[in-house]
Protein backbone atom coordinates (compact mmCIF):
# COMPACT_ATOMS: atom_id res chain seq x y z
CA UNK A 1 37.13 21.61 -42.85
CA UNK A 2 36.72 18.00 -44.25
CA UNK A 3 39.32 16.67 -46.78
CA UNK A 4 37.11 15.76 -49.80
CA UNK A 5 39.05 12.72 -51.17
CA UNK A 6 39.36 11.68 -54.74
CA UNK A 7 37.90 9.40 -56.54
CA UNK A 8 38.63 6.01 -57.00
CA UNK A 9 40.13 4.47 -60.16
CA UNK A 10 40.88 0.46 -60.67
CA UNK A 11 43.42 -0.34 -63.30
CA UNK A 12 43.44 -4.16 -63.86
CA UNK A 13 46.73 -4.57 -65.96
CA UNK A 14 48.51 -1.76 -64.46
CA UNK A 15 52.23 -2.77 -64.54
CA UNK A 16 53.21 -1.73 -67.64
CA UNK A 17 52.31 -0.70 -71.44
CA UNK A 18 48.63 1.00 -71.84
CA UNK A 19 47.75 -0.13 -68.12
CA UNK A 20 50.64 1.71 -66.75
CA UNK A 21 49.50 4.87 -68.82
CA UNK A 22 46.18 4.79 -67.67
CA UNK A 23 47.05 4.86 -64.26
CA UNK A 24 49.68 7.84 -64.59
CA UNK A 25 46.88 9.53 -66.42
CA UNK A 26 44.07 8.64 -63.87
CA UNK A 27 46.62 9.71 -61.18
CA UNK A 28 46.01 13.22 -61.65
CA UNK A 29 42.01 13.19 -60.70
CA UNK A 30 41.72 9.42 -59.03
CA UNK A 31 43.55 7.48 -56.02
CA UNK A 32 44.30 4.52 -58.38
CA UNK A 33 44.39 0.74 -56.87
CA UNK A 34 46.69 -0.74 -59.30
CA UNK A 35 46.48 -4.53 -60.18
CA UNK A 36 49.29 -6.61 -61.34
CA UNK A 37 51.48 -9.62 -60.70
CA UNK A 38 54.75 -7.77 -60.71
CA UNK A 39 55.78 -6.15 -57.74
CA UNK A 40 58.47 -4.55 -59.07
CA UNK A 41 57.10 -2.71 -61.84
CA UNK A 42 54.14 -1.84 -59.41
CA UNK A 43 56.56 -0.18 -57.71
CA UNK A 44 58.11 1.78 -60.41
CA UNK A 45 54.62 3.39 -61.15
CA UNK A 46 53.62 4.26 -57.58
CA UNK A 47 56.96 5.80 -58.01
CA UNK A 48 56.02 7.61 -61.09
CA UNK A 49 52.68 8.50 -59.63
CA UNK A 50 54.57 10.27 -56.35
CA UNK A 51 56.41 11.94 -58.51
CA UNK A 52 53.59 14.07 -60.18
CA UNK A 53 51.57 14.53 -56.61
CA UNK A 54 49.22 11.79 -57.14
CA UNK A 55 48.75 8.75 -54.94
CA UNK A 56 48.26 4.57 -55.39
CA UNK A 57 47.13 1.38 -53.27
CA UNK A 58 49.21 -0.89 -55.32
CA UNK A 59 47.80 -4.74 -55.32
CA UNK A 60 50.23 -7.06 -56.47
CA UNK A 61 47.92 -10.33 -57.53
CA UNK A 62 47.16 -12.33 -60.31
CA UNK A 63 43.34 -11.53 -61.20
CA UNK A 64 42.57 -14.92 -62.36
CA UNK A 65 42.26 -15.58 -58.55
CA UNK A 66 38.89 -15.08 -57.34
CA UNK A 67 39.37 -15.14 -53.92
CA UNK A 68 42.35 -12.50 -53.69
CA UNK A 69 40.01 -10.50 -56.04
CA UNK A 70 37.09 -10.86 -54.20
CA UNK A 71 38.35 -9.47 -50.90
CA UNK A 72 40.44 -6.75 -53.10
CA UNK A 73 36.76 -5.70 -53.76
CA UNK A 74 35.61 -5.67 -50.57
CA UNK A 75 38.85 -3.68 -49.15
CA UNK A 76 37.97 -0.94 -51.19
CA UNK A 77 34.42 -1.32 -50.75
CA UNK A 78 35.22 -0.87 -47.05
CA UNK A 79 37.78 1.43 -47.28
CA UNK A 80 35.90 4.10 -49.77
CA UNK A 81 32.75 2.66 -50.55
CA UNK A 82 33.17 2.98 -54.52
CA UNK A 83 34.78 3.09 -57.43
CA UNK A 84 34.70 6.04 -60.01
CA UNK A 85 36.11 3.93 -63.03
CA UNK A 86 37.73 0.45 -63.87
CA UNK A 87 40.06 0.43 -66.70
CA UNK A 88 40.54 -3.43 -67.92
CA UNK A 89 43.55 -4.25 -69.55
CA UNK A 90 45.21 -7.65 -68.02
CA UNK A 91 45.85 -9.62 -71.15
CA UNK A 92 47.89 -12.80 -71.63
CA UNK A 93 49.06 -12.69 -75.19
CA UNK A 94 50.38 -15.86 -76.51
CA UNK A 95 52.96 -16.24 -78.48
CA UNK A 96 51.40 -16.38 -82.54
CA UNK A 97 51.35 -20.10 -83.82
CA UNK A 98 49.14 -22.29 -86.10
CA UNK A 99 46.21 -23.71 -84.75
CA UNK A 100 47.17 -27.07 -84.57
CA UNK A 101 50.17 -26.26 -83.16
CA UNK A 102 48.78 -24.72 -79.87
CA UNK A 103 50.53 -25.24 -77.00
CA UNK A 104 48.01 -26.48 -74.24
CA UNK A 105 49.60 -24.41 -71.25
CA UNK A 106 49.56 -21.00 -73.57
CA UNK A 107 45.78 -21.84 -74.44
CA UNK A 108 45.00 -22.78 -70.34
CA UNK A 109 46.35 -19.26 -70.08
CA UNK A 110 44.88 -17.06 -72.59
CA UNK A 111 41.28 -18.51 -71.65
CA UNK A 112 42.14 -18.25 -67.72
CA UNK A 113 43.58 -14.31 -67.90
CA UNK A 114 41.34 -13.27 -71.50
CA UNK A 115 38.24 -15.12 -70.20
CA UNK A 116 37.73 -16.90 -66.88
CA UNK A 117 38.66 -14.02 -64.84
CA UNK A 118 35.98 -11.93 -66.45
CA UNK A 119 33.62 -14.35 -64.99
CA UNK A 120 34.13 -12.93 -61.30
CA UNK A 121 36.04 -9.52 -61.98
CA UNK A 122 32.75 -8.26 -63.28
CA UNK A 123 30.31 -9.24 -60.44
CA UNK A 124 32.93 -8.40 -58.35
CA UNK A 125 33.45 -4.70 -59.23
CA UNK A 126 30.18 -3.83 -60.89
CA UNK A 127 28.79 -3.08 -57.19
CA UNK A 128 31.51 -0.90 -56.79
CA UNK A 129 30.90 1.04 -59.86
CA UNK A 130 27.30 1.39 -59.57
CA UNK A 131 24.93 3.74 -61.43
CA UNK A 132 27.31 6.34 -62.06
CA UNK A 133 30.89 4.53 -62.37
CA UNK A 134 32.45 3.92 -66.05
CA UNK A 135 34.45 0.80 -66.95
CA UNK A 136 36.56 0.54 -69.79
CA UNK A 137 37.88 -2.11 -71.82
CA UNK A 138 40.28 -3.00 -74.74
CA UNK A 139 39.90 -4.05 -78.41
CA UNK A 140 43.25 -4.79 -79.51
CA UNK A 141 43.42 -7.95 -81.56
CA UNK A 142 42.84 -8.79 -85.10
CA UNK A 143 39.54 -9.58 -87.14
CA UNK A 144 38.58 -12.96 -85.93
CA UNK A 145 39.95 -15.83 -87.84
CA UNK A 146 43.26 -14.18 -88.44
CA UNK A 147 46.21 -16.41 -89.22
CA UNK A 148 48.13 -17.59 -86.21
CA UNK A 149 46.36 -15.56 -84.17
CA UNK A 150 43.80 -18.21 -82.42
CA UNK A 151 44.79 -18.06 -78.80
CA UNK A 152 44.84 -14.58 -77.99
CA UNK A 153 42.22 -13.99 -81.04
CA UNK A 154 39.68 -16.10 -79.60
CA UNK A 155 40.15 -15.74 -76.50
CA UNK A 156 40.13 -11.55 -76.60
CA UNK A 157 36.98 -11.82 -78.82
CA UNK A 158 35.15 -13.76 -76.03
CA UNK A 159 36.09 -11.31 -73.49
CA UNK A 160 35.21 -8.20 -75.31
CA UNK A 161 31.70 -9.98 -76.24
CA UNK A 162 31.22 -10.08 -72.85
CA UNK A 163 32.35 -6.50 -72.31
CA UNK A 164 29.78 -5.68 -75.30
CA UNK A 165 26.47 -7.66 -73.15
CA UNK A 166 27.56 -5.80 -69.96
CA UNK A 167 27.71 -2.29 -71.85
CA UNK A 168 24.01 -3.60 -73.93
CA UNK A 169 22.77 -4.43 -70.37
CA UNK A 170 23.72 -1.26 -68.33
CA UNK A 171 22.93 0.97 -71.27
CA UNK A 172 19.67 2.84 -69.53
CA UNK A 173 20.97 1.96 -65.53
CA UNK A 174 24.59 2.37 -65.28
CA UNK A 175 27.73 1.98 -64.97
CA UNK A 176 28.25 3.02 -68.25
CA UNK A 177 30.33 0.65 -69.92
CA UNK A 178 32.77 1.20 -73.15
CA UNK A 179 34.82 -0.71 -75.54
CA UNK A 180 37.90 1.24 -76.57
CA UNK A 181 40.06 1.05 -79.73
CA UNK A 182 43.89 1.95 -78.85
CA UNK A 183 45.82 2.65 -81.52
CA UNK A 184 49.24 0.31 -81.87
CA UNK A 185 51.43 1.23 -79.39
CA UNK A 186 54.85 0.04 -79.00
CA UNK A 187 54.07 -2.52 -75.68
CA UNK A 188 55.18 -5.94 -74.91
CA UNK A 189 52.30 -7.47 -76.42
CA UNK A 190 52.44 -6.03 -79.76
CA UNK A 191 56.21 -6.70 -79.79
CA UNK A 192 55.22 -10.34 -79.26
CA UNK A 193 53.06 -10.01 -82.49
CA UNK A 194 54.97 -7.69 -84.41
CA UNK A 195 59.24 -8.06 -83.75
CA UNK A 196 61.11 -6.06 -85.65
CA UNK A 197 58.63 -3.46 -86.20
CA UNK A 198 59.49 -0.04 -86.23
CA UNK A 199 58.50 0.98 -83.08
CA UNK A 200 59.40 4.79 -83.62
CA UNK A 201 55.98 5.04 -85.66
CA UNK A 202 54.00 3.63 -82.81
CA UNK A 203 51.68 5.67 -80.74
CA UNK A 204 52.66 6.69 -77.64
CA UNK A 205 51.19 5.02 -74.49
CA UNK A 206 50.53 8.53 -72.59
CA UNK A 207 49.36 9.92 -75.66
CA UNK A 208 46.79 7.11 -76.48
CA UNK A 209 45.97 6.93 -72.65
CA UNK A 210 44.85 10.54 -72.48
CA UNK A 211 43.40 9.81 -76.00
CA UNK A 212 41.17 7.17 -75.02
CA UNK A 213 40.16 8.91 -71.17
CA UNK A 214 39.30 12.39 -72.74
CA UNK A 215 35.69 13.32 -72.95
CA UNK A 216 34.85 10.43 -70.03
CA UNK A 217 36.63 11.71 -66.62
């Protein structure tokens, strides 16, 4: 008898916080490729993902690289022909200053990881998803025009526009595309935003991640 395999899942943004719990989560129904520049905490959740009988490809890269992502796509197009769902959550968050106090390298970075990389990492892995794959993304920032938030505002607001044309444009062909709403979980980024908040009422991560997935797998 042939093995049926599982289905693929791509989590962009899977070392740690909501991209880590998504992956865990996915782990149980998908073979997850797992994208992130840290090796180490890669490791740690193909580790975690052993441990409850699932299985990873773990990709250690930075996705602003559009040739490393572009073969990435077409291992897996080669190696399983699709992908069931891409979960998007590879943010650089900036640390919270006044406008024109920016710091140019922090700005280079937000538009590079928030922005430029959607540029390719869509045409790159809407082939994969095709007619019938889901891809998820991540509204997490403030109102637009909050104070000290302009790097990672701005920047997060242009990608999830983006996210919002690809969803308008797929709406009647596929892959069906969605823009999520976590609720504040306690993750580097918010700490970043938010130190010395009381983390204790904070969602948690694996709560919010089977929150969010529920009613699409």
């Amino acid at each position: 008898m042939t093995e049926i395999s599982p289905p693929v899942a791509l989590v962009t943004g899977a070392s740690r916080g909501l991209g880590a719990a998504l992956a865990l989560e996915l782990a149980k129904t998908h073979h997850v490729v797992a994208v992130a520049r840290t090796v180490g905490a890669l490791e740690e959740l193909d580790d975690r993902i052993k441990a409850q009988g699932g299985a990873a490809t773990l990709a250690p890269m930075d996705i602003c690289l559009a040739p490393a992502m572009a073969q990435l796509c077409r291992s897996i197009h080669d190696r399983w022909g699709s992908v069931a769902l891409w979960a998007h959550t590879a943010v650089h968050a900036a640390p919270l200053t006044p406008a024109a106090h920016l710091d140019s390298k922090d700005w280079s970075k937000s538009v590079d990881t928030n922005v430029t990389a959607m540029g390719h990492l869509v045409p790159y892995v809407a082939p994969l998803l095709g007619s019938t794959g889901q891809a998820l993304f991540f509204e997490d920032a403030p109102a637009p025009g909050a104070k000290f938030f302009g790097a990672y505002g701005a920047t997060k607001a242009a990608q999830i526009a983006l996210a919002r044309s690809f969803a308008a444009e797929t709406e009647k062909t596929g892959p069906r595309v969605h823009v999520l709403s976590p609720r504040p979980m306690p993750t580097a980024t918010r700490a970043r935003f938010h130190p010395g908040e009381d983390r204790m009422k904070l969602a948690d991560p694996m709560a919010e991640a089977q929150r969010l997935l529920s009613g699409l797998l």
